[in-house]
Protein backbone atom coordinates (compact mmCIF):
# COMPACT_ATOMS: atom_id res chain seq x y z
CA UNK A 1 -18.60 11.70 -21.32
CA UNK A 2 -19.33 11.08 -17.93
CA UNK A 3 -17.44 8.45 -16.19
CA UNK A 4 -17.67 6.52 -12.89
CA UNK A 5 -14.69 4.97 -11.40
CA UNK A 6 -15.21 2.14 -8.56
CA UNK A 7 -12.58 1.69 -6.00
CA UNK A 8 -10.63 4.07 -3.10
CA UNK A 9 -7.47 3.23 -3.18
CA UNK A 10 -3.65 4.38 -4.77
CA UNK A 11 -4.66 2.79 -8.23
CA UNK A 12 -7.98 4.23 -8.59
CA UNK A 13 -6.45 7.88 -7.15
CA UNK A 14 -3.78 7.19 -10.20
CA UNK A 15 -6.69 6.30 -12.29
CA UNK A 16 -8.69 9.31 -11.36
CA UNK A 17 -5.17 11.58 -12.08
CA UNK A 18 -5.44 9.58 -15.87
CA UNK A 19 -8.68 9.91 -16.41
CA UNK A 20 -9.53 13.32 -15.39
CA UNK A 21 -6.63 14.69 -18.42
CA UNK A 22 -9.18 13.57 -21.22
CA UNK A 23 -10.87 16.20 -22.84
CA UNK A 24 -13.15 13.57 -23.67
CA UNK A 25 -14.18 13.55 -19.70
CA UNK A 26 -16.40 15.76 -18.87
CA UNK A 27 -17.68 14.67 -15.22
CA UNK A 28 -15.56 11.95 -13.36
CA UNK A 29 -17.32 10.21 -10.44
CA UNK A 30 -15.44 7.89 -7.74
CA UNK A 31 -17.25 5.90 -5.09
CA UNK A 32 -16.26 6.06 -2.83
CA UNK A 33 -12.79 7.55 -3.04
CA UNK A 34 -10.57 9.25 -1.21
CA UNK A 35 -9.13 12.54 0.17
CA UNK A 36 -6.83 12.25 -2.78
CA UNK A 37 -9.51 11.65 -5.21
CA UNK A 38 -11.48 14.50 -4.64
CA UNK A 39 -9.30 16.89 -6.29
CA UNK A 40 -9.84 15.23 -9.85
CA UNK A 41 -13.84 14.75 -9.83
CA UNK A 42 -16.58 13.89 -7.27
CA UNK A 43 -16.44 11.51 -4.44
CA UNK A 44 -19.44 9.48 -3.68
CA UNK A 45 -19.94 7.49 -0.74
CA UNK A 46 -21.26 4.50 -1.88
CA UNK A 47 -19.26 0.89 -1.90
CA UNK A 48 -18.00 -0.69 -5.39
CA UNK A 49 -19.90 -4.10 -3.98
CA UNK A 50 -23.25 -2.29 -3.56
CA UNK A 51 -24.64 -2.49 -7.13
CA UNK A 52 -28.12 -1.19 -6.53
CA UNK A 53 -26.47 2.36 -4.79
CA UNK A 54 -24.34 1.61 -7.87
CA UNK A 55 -27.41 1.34 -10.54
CA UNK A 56 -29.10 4.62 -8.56
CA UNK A 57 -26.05 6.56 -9.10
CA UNK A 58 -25.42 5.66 -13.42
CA UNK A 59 -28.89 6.28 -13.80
CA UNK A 60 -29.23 9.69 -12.27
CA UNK A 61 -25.78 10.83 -13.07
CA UNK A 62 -26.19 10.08 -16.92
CA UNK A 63 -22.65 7.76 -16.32
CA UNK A 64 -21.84 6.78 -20.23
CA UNK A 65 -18.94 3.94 -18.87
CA UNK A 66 -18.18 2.32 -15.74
CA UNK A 67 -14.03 1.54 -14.74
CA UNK A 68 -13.54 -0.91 -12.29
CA UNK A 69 -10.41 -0.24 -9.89
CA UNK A 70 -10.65 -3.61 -7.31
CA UNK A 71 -11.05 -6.70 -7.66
CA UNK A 72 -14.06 -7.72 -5.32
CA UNK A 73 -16.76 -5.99 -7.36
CA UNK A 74 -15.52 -7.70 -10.10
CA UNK A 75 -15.43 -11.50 -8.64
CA UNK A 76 -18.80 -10.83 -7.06
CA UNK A 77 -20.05 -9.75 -10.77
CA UNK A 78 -20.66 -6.05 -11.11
CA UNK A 79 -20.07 -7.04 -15.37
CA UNK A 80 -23.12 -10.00 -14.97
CA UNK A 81 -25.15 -7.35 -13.12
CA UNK A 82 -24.95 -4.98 -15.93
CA UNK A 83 -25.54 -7.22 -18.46
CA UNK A 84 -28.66 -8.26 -16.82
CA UNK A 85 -30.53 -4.87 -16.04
CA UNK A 86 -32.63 -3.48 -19.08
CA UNK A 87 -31.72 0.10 -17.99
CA UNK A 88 -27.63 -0.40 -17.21
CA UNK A 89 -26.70 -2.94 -20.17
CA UNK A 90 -26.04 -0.49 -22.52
CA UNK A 91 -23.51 1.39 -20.42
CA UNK A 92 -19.46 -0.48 -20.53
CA UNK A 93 -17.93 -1.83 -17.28
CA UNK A 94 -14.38 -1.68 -17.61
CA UNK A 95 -13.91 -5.42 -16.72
CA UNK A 96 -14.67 -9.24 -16.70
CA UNK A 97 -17.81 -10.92 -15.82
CA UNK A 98 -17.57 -12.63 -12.59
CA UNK A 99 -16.52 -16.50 -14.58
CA UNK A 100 -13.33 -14.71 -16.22
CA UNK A 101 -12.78 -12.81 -12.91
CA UNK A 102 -12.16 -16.26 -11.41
CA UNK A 103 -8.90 -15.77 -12.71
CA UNK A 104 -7.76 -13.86 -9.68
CA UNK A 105 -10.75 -15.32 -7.43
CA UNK A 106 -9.88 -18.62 -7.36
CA UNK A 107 -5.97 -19.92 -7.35
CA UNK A 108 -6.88 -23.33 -8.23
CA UNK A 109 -9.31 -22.03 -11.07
CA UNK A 110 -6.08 -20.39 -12.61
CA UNK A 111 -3.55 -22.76 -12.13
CA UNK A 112 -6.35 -25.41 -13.39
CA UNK A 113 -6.47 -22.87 -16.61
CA UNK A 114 -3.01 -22.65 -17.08
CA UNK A 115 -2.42 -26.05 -17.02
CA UNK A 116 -4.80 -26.60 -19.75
CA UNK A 117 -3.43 -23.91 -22.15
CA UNK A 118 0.02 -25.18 -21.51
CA UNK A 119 0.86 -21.74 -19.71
CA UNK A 120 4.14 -22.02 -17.87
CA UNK A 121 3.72 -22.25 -13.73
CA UNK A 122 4.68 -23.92 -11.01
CA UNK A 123 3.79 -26.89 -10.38
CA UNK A 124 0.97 -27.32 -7.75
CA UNK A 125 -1.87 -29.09 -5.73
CA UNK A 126 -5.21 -27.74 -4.15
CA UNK A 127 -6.42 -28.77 -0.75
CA UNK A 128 -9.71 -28.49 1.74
CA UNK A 129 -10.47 -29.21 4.77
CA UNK A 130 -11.56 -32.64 3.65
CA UNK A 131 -8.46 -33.26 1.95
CA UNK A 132 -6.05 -32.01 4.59
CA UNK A 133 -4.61 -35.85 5.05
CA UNK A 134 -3.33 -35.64 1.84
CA UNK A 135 -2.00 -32.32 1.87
CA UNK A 136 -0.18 -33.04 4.34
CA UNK A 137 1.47 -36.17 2.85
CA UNK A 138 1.73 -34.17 -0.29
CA UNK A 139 4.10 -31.80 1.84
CA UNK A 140 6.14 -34.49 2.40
CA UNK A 141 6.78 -35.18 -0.58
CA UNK A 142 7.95 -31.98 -1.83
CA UNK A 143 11.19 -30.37 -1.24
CA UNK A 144 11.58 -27.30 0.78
CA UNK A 145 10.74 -24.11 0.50
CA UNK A 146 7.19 -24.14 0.28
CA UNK A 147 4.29 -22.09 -1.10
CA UNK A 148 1.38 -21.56 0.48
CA UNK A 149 -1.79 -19.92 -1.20
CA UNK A 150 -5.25 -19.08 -0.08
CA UNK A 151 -7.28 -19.94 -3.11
CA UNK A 152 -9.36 -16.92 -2.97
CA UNK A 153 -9.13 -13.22 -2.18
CA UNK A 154 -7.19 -11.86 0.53
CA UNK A 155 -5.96 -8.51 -0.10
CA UNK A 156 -2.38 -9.31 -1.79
CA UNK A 157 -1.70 -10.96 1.57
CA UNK A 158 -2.81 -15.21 1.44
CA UNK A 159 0.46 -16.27 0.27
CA UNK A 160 2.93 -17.82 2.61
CA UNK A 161 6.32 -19.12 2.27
CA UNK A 162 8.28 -21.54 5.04
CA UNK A 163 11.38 -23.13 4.93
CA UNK A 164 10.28 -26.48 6.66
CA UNK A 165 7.81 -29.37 5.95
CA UNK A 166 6.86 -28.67 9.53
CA UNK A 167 5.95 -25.15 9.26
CA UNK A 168 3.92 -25.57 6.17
CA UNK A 169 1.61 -28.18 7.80
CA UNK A 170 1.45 -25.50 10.54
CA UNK A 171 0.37 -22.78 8.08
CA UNK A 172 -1.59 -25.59 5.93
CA UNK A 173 -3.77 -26.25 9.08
CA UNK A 174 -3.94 -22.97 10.18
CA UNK A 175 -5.18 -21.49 6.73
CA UNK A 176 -7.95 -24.37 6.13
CA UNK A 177 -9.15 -23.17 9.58
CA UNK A 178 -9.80 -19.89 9.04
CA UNK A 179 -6.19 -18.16 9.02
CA UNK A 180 -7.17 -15.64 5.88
CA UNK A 181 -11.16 -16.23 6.47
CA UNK A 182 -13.62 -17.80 3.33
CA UNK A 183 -10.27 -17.08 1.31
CA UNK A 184 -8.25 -20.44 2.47
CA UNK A 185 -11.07 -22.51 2.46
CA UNK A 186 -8.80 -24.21 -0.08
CA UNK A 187 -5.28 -23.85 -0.30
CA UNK A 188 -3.14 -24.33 -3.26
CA UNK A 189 0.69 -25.67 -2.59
CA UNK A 190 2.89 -25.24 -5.36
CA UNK A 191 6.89 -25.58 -6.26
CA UNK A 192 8.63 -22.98 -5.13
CA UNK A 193 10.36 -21.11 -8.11
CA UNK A 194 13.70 -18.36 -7.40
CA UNK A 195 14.21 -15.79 -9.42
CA UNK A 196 12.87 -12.15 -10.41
CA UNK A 197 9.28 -10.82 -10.22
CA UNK A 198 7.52 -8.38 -12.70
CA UNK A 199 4.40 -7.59 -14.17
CA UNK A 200 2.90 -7.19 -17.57
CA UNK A 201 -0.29 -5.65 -17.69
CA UNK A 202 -2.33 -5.82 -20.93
CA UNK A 203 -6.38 -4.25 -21.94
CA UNK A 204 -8.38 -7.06 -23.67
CA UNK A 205 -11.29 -7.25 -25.16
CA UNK A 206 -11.09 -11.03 -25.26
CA UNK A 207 -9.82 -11.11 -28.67
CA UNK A 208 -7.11 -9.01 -28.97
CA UNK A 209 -4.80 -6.88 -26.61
CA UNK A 210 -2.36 -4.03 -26.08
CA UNK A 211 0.68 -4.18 -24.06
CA UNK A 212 1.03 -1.57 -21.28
CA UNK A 213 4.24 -0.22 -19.60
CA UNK A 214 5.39 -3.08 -17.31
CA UNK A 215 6.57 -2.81 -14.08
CA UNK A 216 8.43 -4.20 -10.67
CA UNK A 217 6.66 -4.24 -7.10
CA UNK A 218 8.09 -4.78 -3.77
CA UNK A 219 5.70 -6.77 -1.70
CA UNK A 220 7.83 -7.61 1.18
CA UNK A 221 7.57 -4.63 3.98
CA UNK A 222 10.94 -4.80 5.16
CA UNK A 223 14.23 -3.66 3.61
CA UNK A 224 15.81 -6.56 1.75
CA UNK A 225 12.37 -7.77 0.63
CA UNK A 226 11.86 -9.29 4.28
CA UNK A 227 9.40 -9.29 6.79
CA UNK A 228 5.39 -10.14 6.09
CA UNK A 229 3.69 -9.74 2.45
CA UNK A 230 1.69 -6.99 2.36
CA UNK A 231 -0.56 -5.45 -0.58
CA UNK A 232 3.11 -3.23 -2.07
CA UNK A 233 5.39 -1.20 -0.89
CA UNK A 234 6.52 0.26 -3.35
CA UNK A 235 7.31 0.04 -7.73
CA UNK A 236 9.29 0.79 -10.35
CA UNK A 237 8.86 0.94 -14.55
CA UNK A 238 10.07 -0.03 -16.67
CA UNK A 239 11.89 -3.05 -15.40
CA UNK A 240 15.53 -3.26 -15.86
CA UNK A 241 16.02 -6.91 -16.51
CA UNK A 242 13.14 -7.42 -18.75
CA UNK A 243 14.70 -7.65 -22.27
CA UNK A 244 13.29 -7.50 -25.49
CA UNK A 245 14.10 -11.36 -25.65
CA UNK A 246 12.29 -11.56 -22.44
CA UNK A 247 9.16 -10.00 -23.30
CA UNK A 248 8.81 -11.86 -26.22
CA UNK A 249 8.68 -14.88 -24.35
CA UNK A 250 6.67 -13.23 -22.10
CA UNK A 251 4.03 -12.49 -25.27
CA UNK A 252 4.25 -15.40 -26.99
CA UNK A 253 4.44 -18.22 -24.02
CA UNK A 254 2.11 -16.43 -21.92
CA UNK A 255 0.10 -13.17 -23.09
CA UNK A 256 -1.16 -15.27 -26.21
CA UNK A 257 -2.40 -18.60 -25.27
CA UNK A 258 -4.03 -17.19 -22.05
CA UNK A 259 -5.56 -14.31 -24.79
CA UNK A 260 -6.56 -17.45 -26.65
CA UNK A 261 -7.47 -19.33 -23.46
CA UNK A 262 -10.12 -16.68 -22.76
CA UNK A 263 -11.88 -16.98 -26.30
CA UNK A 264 -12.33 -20.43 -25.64
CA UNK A 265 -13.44 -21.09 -22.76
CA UNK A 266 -16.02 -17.74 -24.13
CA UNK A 267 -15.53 -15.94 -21.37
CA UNK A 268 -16.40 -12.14 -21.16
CA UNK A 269 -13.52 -10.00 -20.69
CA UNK A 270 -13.55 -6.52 -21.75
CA UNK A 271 -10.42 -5.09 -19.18
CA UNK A 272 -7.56 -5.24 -17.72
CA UNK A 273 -5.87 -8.34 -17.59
CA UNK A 274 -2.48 -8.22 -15.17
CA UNK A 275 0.16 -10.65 -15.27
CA UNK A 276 2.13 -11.64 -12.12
CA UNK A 277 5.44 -13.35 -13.44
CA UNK A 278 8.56 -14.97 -12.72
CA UNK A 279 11.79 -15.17 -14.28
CA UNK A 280 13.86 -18.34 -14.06
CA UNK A 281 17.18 -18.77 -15.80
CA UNK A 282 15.97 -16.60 -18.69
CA UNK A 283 12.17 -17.99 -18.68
CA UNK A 284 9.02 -16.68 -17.78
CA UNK A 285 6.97 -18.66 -14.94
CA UNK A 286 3.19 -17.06 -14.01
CA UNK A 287 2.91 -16.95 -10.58
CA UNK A 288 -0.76 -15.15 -10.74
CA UNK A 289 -3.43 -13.18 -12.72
CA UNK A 290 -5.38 -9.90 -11.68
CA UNK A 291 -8.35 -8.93 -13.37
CA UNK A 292 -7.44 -5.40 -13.04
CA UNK A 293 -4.72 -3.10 -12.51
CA UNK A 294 -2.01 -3.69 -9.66
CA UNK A 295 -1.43 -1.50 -7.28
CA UNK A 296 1.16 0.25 -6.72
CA UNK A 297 2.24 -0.57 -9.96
CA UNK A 298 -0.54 1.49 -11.35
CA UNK A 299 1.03 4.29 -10.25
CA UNK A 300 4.52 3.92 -11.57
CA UNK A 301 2.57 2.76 -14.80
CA UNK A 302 0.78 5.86 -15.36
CA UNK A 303 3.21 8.24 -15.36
CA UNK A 304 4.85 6.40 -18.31
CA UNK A 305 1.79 6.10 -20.37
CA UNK A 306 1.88 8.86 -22.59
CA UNK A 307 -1.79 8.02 -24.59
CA UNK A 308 -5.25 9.37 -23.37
CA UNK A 309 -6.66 6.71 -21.40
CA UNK A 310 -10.53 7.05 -22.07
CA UNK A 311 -9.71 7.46 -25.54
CA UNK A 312 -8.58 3.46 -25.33
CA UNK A 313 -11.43 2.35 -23.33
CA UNK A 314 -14.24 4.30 -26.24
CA UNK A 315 -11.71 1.60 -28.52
CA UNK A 316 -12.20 -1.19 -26.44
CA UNK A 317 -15.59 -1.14 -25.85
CA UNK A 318 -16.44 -0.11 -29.85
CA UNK A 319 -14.51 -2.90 -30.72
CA UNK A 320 -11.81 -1.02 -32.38
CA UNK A 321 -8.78 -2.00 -29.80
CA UNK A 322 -6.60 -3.53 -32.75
CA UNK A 323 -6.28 -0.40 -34.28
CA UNK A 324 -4.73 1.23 -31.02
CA UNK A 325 -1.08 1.93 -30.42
CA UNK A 326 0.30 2.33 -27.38
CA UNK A 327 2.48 5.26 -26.35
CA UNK A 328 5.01 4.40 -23.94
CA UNK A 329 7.27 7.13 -22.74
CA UNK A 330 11.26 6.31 -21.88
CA UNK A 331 11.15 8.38 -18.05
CA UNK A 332 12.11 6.23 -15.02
CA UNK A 333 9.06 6.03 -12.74
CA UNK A 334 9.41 5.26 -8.97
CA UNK A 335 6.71 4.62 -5.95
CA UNK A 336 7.07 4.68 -2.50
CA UNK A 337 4.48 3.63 -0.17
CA UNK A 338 4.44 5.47 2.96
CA UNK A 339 2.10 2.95 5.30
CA UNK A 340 0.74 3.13 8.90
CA UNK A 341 2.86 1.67 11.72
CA UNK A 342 2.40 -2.12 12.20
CA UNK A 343 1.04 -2.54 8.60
CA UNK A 344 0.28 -5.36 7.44
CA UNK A 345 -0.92 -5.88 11.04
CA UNK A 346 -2.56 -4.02 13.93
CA UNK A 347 -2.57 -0.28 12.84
CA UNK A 348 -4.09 2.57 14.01
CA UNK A 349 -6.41 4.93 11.50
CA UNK A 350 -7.35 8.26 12.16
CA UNK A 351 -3.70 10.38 12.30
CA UNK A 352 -3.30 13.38 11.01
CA UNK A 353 -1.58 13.91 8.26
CA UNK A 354 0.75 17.12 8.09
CA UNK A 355 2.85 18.14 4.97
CA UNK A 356 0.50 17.65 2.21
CA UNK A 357 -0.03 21.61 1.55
CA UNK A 358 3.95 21.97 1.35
CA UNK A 359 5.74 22.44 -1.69
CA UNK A 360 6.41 18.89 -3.28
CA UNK A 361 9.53 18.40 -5.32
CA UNK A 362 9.20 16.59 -8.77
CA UNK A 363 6.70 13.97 -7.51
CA UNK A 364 2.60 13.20 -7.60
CA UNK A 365 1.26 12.30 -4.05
CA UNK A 366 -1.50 9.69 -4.86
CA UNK A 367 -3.63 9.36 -1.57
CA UNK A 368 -4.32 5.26 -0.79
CA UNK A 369 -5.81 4.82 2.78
CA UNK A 370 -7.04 8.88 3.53
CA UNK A 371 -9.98 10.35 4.29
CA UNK A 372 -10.97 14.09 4.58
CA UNK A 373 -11.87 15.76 7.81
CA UNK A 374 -13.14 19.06 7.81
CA UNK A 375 -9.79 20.96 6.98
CA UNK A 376 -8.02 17.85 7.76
CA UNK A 377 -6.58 14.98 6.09
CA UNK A 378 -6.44 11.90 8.26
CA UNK A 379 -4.68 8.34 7.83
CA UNK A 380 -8.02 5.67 6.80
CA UNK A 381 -5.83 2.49 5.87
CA UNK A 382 -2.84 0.16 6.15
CA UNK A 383 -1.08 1.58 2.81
CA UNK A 384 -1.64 5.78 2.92
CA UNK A 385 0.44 7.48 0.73
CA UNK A 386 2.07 7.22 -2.85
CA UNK A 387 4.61 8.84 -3.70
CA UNK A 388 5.82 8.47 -7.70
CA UNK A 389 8.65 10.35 -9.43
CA UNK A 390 10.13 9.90 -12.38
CA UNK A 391 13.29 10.85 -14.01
CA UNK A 392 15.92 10.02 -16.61
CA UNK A 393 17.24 7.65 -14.21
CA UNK A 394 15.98 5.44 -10.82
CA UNK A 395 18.64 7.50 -8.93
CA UNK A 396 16.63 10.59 -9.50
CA UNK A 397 13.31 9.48 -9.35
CA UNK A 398 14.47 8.16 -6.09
CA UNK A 399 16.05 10.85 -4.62
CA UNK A 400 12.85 12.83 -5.43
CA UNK A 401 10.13 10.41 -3.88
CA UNK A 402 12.83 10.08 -0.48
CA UNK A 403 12.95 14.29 -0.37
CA UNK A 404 9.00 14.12 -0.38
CA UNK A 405 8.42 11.29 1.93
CA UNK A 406 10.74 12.83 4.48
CA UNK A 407 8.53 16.15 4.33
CA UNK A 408 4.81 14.48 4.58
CA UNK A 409 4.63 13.34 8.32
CA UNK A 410 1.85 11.53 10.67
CA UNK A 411 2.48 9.04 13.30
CA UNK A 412 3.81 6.08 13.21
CA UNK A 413 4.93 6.53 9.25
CA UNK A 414 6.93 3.92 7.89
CA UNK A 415 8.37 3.66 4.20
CA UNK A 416 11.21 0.89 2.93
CA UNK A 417 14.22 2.94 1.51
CA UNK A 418 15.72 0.34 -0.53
CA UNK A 419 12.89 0.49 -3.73
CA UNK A 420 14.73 0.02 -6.69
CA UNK A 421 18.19 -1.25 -5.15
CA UNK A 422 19.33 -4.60 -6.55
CA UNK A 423 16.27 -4.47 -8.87
């Protein structure tokens, strides 16, 4: 089977790492990938947005299924695009059509949906430009702190928290003019809700679905979860304080209804569905939904998947995806992100990075932001580097992703050293 893998980033590098073990692979493509990505199939330069390169490249490559790492392709309908062409609808995409992907494009499209499946969130209200009056009176209203969110895409980074009614009419204004670009044309406000993050991430075909290993990011960039939100710094899996009692919540308050949410409203959704959540005094709260993996979850993930992935996409797409079971293994995964200085804001691109040909200790290097150079491989993003260990325990996964990240160097490196502390 030849496969085709859309994205260049640390998930689709973790992908490629996944994929590339099937016997059942026999060519892996990735456009356009990365430095990291070349070592488990073929790099192509060609964008996951442009669908006609796209098209040129299934067609002359013989691609049998196409796996969709980011988002954008997916909101701007590389599914629908498929499904439309004579000579491409035969071949899978591994993910929604652009309606379900609305899920993670729009905010106020999700929290709308939740609402009507009785899906526990916060409680919220969606604002434009032409409704900024009432935003602001709505902030008024509320107690503090407040929750700012750019209703469409921005990278992991449109959400905002203040502690003041005055500073969220700041950042209201600010976003509906432009702060995060087309992305906060609206803005969604919603309750504030304390407590501890995780994710779930389940494959769908619409109808039924399959758990996968869950996981804890950090999305904070400084130690003690402070500083700006950026796109992750870092994850762990499985998460400590998600109990069987928990999950089951988890499943039946939110995994199912949404599952039956989706058959409903007939949307197409053959992927992965990813579940941003909350817990509250024992309860689960969604805070968002991705129509594909996170990252770096993805990479902590992985490692602790123990079944051949390709084998489960042939079942999804045959429609045999009941009859799978997933094989979750009992290791301690870690990830550290190792970003460029000044990430999430003014960095430089283009340093070289040194270390990479040294002996690493107990740990898989999945390349994010790189690009190859001749002989050398240079920084190309805010997020570079991945590093993911695992262990019987955090404490040694830990100690094994710190040893590694203290022998890769380039300028201006910067990793948090608290992953995993205090959950």
């Amino acid at each position: 089977m030849n496969i085709l893998l859309l994205g260049n980033g640390g998930r689709e590098h973790a992908l490629a790492w996944k994929i590339n073990q099937s016997p059942i692979c026999q060519q892996l493509f990735i456009a356009p990938g990365n430095a990291g990505t070349s070592n488990e199939g073929i790099n192509i330069p060609i964008e996951p947005t442009d669908f006609e390169s796209i098209k040129d490249l299934v067609l002359d490559e013989e691609i049998d299924i196409v796996v969709v790492g980011p988002e954008l392709p997916l909101v701007k309908g590389i599914f629908d695009y498929f499904q439309a062409d004579e000579e491409l609808k035969h071949i899978p995409v591994i993910g929604p059509s652009a309606e379900a992907a609305r899920l993670e494009g729009s905010k106020a499209y999700a929290k709308q949906f939740m609402q009507d499946f009785n899906i526990p969130t916060a409680t919220y209200q969606s604002f434009t430009k032409a409704t900024l009056t009432e935003g602001l009176n709505f902030i008024d209203q509320q107690s503090p702190p407040f929750v700012l969110k750019a209703d469409g895409l921005a990278a992991g980074k449109g959400v905002v928290i203040v502690d003041t009614s005055f500073e969220a009419k700041q950042e209201l204004e600010a976003m509906l003019n432009g702060k995060f670009g087309a992305a906060s044309q609206a803005v969604v406000i919603e309750q504030f809700l304390k407590g501890q993050e995780f994710s779930v991430f389940v494959l769908t075909d619409g109808k039924h679905y399959k758990i996968l290993p869950a996981a804890k990011d950090y999305k904070r960039v400084g130690e003690g979860d402070r500083g700006l939100n950026t796109g992750g710094m870092g994850s762990i899996s499985p998460v400590p304080f998600l109990t069987s009692e928990l999950m089951k919540k988890v499943e039946q308050r939110i995994i199912q209804p949404t599952i039956k949410g989706i058959e409903t409203r007939q949307l197409n959704y053959r992927g992965f569905l990813f579940f941003g959540l909350i817990e509250v005094e024992g309860e689960p709260f969604v805070i968002e939904y991705n129509c594909r993996l996170g990252d770096p979850e993805t990479q902590s993930v992985l490692v602790r998947l123990d079944n051949d992935l390709v084998e489960i996409f042939e079942a999804l797409v045959e429609g045999r995806l009941s009859e799978v079971v997933i094989e979750e293994n009992d290791v301690q995964a870690v990830t550290v992100i190792l970003v460029a200085g000044g990430y999430p804001e003014q960095y430089d691109k283009g340093k070289e990075i040194k270390g990479l040909e040294t002996e690493i200790y107990d740990s898989f290097i999945f390349h994010a932001g790189t690009k190859q150079l001749g002989a050398q491989v240079l920084t190309d993003g805010g997020r570079v580097l991945a590093i993911t260990a695992y262990g019987d325990t955090f404490q040694e996964a830990l100690a094994a992703c710190y040893k590694n990240a203290q022998l890769i160097n380039f300028q201006g490196k910067y990793y948090r050293k608290d992953i995993g502390s205090g959950y």
